[in-house]
Protein backbone atom coordinates (compact mmCIF):
# COMPACT_ATOMS: atom_id res chain seq x y z
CA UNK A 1 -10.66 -28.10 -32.53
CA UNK A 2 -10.05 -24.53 -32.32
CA UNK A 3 -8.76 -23.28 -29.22
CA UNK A 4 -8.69 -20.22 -27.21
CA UNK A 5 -5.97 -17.91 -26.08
CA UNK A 6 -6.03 -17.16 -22.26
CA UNK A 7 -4.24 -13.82 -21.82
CA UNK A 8 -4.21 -12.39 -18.86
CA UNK A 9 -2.25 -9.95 -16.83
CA UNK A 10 1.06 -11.23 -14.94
CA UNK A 11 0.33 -11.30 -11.49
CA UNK A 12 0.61 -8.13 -9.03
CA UNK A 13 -0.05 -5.82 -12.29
CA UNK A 14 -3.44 -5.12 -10.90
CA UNK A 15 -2.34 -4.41 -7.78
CA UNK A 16 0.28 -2.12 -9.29
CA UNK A 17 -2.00 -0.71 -11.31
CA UNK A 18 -4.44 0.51 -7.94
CA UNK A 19 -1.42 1.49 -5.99
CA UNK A 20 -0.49 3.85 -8.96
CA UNK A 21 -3.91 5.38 -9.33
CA UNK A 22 -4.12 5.91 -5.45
CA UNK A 23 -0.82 7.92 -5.67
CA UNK A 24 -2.04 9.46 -8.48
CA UNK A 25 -5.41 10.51 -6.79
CA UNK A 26 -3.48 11.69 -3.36
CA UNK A 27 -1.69 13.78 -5.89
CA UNK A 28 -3.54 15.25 -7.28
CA UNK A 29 -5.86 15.78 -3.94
CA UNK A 30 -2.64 17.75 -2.66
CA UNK A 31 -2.37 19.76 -5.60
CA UNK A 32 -5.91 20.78 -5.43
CA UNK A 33 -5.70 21.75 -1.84
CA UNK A 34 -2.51 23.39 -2.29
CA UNK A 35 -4.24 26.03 -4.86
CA UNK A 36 -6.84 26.29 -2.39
CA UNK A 37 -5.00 26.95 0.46
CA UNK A 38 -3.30 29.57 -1.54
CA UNK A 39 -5.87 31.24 -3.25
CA UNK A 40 -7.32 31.52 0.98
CA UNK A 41 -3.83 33.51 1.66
CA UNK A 42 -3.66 35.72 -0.78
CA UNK A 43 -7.79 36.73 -0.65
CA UNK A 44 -7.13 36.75 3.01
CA UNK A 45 -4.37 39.52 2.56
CA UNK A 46 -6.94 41.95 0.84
CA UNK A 47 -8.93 44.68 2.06
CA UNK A 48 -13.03 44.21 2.80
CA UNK A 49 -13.10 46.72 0.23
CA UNK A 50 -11.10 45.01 -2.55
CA UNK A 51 -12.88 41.59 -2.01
CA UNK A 52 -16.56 43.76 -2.06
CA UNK A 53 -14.71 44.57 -5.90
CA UNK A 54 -14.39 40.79 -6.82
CA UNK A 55 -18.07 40.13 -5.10
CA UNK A 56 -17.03 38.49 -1.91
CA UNK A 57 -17.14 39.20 1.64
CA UNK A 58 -14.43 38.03 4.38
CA UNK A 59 -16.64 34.88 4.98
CA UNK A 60 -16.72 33.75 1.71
CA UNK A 61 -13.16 32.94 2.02
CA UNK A 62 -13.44 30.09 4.23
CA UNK A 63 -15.93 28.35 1.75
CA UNK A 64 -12.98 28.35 -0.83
């Protein structure tokens, strides 16, 4: 009789497993964010003239 090997994960290791990819995702939410929020200042710093150069107007900035 041939039997059959039950393998499974030790228990909690899923659980560990979601917990890392939420940190992961919150990560990587906050890094995204951050760029935003920085690429905001620094087009916020410019001149109506020098963002009319990259193709944007002063209310395009909030969409960003």
């Amino acid at each position: 009789m041939a039997t059959t090997a039950n393998i499974h994960a030790p228990l909690g290791a899923a659980t560990i497993l979601h917990v890392a990819d939420a940190i992961k995702g919150f990560y990587r939410s906050t890094v995204e964010w951050n760029e935003r929020r920085v690429t905001r200042k620094l087009l916020s710093a410019l001149t109506d003239a020098q963002l009319e150069d990259v193709g944007l107007v002063r209310a395009d900035i909030a969409k960003i």
